[in-house]
Protein backbone atom coordinates (compact mmCIF):
# COMPACT_ATOMS: atom_id res chain seq x y z
CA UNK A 1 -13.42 -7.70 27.09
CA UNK A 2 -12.11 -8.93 23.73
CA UNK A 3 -13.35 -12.03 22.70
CA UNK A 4 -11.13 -14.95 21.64
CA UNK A 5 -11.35 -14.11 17.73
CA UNK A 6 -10.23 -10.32 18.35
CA UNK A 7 -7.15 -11.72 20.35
CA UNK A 8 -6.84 -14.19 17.77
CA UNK A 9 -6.79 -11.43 14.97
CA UNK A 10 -4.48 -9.27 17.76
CA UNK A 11 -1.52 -11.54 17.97
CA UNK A 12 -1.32 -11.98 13.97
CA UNK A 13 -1.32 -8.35 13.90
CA UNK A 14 0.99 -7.83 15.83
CA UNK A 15 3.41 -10.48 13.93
CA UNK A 16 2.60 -9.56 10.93
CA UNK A 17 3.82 -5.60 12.05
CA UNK A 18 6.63 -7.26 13.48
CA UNK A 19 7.44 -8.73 9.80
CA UNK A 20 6.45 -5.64 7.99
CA UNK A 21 8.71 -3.13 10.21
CA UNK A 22 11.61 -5.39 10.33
CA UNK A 23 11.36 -5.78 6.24
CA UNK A 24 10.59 -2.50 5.61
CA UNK A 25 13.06 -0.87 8.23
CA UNK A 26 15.89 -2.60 6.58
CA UNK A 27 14.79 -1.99 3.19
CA UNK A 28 14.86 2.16 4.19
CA UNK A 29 18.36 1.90 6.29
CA UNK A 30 20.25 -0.06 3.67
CA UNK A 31 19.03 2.77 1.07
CA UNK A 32 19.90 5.78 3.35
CA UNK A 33 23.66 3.90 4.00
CA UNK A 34 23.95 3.56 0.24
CA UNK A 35 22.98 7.52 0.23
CA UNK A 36 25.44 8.08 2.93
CA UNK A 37 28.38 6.55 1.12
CA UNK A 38 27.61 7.99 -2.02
CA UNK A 39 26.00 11.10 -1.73
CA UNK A 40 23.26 9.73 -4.42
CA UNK A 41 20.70 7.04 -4.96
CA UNK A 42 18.85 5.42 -8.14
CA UNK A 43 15.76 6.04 -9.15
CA UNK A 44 14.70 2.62 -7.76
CA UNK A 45 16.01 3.35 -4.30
CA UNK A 46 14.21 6.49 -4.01
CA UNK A 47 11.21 4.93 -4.52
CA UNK A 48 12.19 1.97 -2.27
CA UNK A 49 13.06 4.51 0.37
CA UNK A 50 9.88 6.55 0.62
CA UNK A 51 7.88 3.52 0.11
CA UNK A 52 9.31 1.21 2.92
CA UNK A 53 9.71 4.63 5.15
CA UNK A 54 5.70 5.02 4.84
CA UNK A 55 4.99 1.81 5.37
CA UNK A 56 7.32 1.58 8.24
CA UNK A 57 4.64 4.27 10.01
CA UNK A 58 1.48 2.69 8.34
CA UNK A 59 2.33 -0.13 10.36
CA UNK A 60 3.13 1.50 13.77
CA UNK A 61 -0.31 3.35 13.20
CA UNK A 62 -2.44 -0.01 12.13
CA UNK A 63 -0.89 -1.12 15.82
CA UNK A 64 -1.76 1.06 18.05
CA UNK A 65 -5.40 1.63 16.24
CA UNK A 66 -6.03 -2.01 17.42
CA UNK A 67 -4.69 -1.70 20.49
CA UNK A 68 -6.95 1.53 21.13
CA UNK A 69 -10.08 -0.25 19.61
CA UNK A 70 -9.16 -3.19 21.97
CA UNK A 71 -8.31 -1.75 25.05
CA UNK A 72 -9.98 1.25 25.28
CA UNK A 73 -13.70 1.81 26.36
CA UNK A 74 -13.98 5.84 26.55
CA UNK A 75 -16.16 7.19 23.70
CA UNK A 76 -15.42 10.81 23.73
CA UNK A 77 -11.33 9.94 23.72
CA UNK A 78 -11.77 7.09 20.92
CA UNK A 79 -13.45 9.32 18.97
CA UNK A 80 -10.73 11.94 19.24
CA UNK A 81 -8.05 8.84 18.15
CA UNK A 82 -10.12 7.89 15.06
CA UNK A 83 -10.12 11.12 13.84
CA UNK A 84 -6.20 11.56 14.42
CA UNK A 85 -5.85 7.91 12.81
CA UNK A 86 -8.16 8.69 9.99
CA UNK A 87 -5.67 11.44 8.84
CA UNK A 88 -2.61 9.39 8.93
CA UNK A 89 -3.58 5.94 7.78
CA UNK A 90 -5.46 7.82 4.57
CA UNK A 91 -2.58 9.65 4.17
CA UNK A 92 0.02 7.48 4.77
CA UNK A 93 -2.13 4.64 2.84
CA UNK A 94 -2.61 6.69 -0.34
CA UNK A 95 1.15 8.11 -0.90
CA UNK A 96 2.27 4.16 -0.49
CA UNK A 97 -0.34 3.26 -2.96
CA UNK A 98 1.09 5.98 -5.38
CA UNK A 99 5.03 4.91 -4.75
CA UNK A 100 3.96 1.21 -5.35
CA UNK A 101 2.52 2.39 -8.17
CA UNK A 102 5.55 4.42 -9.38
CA UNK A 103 7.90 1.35 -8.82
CA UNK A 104 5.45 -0.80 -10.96
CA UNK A 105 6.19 1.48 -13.73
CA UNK A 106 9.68 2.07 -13.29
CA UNK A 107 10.00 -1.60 -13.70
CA UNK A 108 8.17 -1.57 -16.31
CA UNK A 109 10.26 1.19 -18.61
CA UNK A 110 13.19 -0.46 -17.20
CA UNK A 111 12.78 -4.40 -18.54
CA UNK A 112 10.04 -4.48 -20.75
CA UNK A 113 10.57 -4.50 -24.44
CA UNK A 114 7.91 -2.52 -26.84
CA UNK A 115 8.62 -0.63 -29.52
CA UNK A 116 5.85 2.22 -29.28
CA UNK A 117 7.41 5.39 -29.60
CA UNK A 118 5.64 6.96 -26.26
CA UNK A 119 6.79 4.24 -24.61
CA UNK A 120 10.08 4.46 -26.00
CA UNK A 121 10.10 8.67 -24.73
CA UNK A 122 8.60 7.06 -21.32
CA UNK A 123 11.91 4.73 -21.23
CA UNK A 124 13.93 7.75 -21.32
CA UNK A 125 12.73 10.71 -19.35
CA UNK A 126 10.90 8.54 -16.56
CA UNK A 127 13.76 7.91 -14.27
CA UNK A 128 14.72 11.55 -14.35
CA UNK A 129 11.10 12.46 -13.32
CA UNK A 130 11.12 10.00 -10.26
CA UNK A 131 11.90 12.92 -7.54
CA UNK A 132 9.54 15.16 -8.88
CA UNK A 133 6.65 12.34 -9.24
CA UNK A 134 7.95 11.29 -5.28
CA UNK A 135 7.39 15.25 -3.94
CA UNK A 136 3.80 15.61 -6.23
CA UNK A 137 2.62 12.45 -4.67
CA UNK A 138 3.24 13.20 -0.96
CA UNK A 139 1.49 16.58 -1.65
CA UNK A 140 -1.26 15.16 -3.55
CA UNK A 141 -1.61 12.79 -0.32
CA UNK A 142 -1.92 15.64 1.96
CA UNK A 143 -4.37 17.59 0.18
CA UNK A 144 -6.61 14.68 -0.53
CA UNK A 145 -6.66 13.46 3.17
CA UNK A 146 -7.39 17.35 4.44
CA UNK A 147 -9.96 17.16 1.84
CA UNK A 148 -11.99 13.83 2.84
CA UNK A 149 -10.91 14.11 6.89
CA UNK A 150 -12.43 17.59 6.14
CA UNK A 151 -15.85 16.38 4.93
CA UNK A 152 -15.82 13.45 7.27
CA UNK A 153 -15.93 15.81 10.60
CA UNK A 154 -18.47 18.51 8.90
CA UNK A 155 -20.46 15.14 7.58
CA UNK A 156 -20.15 13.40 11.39
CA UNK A 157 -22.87 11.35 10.81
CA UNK A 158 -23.43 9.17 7.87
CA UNK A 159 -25.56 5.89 8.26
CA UNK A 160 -27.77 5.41 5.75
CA UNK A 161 -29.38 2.37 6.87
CA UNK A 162 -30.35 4.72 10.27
CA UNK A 163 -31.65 7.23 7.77
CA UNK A 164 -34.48 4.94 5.96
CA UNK A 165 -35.91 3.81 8.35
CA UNK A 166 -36.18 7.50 10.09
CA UNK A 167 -40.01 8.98 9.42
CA UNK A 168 -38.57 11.80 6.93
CA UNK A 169 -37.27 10.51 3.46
CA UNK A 170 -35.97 13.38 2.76
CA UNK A 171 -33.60 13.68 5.81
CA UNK A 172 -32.62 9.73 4.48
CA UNK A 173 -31.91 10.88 0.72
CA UNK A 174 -29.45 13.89 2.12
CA UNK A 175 -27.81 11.67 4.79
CA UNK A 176 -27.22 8.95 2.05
CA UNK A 177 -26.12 11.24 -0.53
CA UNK A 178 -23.64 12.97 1.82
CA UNK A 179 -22.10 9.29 3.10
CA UNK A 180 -21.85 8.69 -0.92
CA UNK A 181 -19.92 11.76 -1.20
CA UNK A 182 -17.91 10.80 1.44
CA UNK A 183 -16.67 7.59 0.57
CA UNK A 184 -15.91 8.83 -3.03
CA UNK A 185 -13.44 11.35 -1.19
CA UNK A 186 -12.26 8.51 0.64
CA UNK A 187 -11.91 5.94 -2.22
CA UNK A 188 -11.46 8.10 -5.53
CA UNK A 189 -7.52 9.48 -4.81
CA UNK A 190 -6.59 5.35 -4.96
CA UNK A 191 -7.92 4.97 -7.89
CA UNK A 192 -5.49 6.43 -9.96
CA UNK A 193 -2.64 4.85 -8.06
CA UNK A 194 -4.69 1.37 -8.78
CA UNK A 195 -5.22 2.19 -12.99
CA UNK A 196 -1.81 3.09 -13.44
CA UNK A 197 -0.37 -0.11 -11.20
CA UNK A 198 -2.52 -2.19 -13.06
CA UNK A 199 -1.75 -0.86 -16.58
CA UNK A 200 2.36 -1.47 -16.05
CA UNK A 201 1.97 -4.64 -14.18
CA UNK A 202 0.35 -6.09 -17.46
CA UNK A 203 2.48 -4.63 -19.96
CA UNK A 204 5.63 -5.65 -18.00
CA UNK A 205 4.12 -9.36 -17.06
CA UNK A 206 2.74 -9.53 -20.90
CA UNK A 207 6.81 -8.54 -21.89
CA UNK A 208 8.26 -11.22 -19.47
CA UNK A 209 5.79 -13.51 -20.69
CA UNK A 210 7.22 -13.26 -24.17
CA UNK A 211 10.51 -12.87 -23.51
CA UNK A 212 10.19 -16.50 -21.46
CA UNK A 213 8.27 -18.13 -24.22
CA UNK A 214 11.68 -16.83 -27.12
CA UNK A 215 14.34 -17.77 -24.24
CA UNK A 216 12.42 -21.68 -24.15
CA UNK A 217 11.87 -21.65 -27.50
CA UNK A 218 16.47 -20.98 -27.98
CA UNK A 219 16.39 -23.21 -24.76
CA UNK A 220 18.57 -20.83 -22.49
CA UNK A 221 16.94 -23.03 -19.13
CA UNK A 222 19.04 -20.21 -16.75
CA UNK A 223 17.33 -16.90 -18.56
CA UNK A 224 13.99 -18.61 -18.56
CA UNK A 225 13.72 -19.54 -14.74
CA UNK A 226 15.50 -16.09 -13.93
CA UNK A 227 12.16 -14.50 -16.11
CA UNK A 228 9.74 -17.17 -14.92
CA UNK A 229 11.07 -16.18 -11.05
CA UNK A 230 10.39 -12.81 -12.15
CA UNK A 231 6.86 -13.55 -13.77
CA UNK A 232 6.21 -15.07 -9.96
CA UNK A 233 7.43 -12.23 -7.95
CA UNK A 234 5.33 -9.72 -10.03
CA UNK A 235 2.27 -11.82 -10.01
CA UNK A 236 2.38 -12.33 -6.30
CA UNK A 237 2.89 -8.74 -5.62
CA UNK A 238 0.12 -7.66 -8.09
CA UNK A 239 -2.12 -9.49 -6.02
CA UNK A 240 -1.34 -8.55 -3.04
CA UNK A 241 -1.39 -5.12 -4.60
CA UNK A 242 -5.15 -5.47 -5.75
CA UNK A 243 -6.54 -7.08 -2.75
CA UNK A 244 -4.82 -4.30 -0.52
CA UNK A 245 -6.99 -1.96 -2.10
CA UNK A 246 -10.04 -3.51 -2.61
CA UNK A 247 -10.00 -4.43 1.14
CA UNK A 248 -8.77 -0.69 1.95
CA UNK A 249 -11.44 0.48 0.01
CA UNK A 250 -14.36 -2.00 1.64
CA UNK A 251 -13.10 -0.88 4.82
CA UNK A 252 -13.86 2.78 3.90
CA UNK A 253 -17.47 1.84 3.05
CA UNK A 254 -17.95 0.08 5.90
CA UNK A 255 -16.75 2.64 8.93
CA UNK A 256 -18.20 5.62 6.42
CA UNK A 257 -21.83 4.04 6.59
CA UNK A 258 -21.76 3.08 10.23
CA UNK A 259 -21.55 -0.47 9.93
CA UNK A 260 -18.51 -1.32 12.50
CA UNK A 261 -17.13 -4.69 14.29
CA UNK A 262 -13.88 -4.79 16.07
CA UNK A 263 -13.71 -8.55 14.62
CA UNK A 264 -13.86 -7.21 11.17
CA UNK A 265 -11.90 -4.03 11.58
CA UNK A 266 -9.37 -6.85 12.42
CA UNK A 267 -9.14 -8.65 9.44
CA UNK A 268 -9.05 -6.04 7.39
CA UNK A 269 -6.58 -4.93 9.57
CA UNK A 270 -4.47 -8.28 8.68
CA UNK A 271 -4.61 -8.08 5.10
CA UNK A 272 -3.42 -4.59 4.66
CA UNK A 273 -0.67 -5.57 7.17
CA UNK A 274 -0.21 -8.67 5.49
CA UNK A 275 0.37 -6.81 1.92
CA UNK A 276 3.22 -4.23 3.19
CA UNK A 277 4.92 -7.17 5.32
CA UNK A 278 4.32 -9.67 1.94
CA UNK A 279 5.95 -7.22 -0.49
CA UNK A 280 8.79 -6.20 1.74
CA UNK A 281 9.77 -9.68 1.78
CA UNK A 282 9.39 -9.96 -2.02
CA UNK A 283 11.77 -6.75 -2.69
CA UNK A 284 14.30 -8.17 -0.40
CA UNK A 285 14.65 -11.78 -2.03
CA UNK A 286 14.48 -10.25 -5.86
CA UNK A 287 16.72 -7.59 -5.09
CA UNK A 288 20.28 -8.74 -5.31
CA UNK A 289 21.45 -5.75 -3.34
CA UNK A 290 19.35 -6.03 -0.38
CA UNK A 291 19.21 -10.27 -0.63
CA UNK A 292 23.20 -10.31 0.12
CA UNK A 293 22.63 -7.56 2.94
CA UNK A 294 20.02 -9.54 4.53
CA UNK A 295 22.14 -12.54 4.41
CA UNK A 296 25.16 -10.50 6.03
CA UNK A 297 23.27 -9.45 8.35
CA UNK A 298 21.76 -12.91 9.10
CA UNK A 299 25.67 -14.39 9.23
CA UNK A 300 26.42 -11.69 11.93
CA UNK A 301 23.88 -12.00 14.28
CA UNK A 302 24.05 -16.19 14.11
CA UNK A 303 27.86 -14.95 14.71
């Protein structure tokens, strides 16, 4: 029987999905009627479209994992659902890392200002590259999920705390090496997602930044609170960027060496539900596009 924490931790789940499928729903269907019209989308839609379509399922699969790990008591057919859910939320996880990360620097060759000539050749071919980058990503999910689902079922057990205390040390230094191996499968594909979100997040906040500080200085009050909303957006989403994965990635260490609690499981449920449902919201009300097809929307159904 769940205790009143776990139901707790259920319901704002479950809200927070709610949030996160609505936002990121609507983000995917205004982009495919765009596509529909016009037979073609922006670079930035693309992205926007693949990243709120894979989020739309990360949620639906972060749902019904709690439900299972709530509800349901039978070993043999739990362990059968955390292996399928393994395979998807990695997967699923990892490409939405990578298209986060390829919006950051889209953004980022879009508005910021240098005047280094790579980033200058960036500026130019990037948004021509976007499709590609978008087809190489969802493959590079697939194979790195095969790969570390892979070693997780011929590694099935991997507790290394079980392991030291066992009478052979050698058994414990192979069991602990081979749950090491494991969660650098797990956690090493986000990494490069995470470097390269972090590098154009701080060249395009450090840009902003600057541009704010020459718009105050020529006192232009309407550019700077346009940049400083800007500044605000980016920051909030960088965060919630950043603790997505370092949560992700603690919840990898923990189920890799054994140490499990539904409680837990639950939060860290939350805040990776809370980050896709926290940046949908975000694109929506920066987004001029989507902001006025919310608010239609919005007018129509108080109609």
């Amino acid at each position: 029987m769940p205790t009143l924490f776990e139901l707790f931790g259920f319901i704002l789940l479950v809200i927070e999905t709610l949030i996160g499928m609505v936002g990121n729903g609507f983000i995917a269907i205004i982009n495919c009627i765009d596509w529909f019209r016009s037979r073609k989308l922006s670079s930035a839609d693309m992205i926007l479209s693949c990243l709120s379509l894979f989020r739309f399922a990360f949620h639906a699969v972060m749902i019904q994992v709690a439900i299972f790990n709530l509800f349901l008591v039978n070993p043999v057919l739990m362990l059968k659902i955390n292996i399928a859910y393994d395979s998807s939320s990695v997967f699923l996880n990892t490409a939405s890392l990578w298209f986060a990360a390829w919006l950051s620097v889209l953004y980022c060759v879009k508005i910021a200002n240098f005047s280094h000539p790579l980033f200058l050749q960036m500026k130019r071919k990037f948004p021509g590259l976007v499709p590609w980058l978008l087809l190489g990503t969802v493959v590079f999910s697939a194979i790195t999920t095969t790969v570390a689902i892979t070693g997780s079922i011929i590694v099935s057990k991997c507790n290394p705390f079980k392991s030291h205390l066992s009478n052979s040390s050698d058994s414990g230094i192979n069991t602990t090496n081979s749950c090491e191996f494991l969660i650098l499968l797990y956690i090493f594909p986000n990494l490069f997602p995470f470097t390269i979100f972090l590098f154009s997040s701080i060249l395009l906040l450090t840009s902003l930044w600057r541009h704010k500080n020459l718009l105050r200085n020529s006192a232009r009050d309407v550019s700077t609170k346009v940049h400083l909303n800007a500044i605000k957006a980016l920051a909030s989403f960088s965060i919630l960027y950043v603790t997505n994965v370092f949560v992700g990635n603690l919840s990898i260490v923990f189920s890799r060496m054994g140490i499990y609690d539904i409680g837990v499981h639950l939060v860290f449920l939350n805040v990776m539900a809370a980050y896709s449902s926290g940046h949908a919201l975000i694109l929506i009300f920066i987004s001029p596009k989507l902001k006025q097809e919310s608010v239609k929307m919005l007018h129509q159904l108080r109609c």
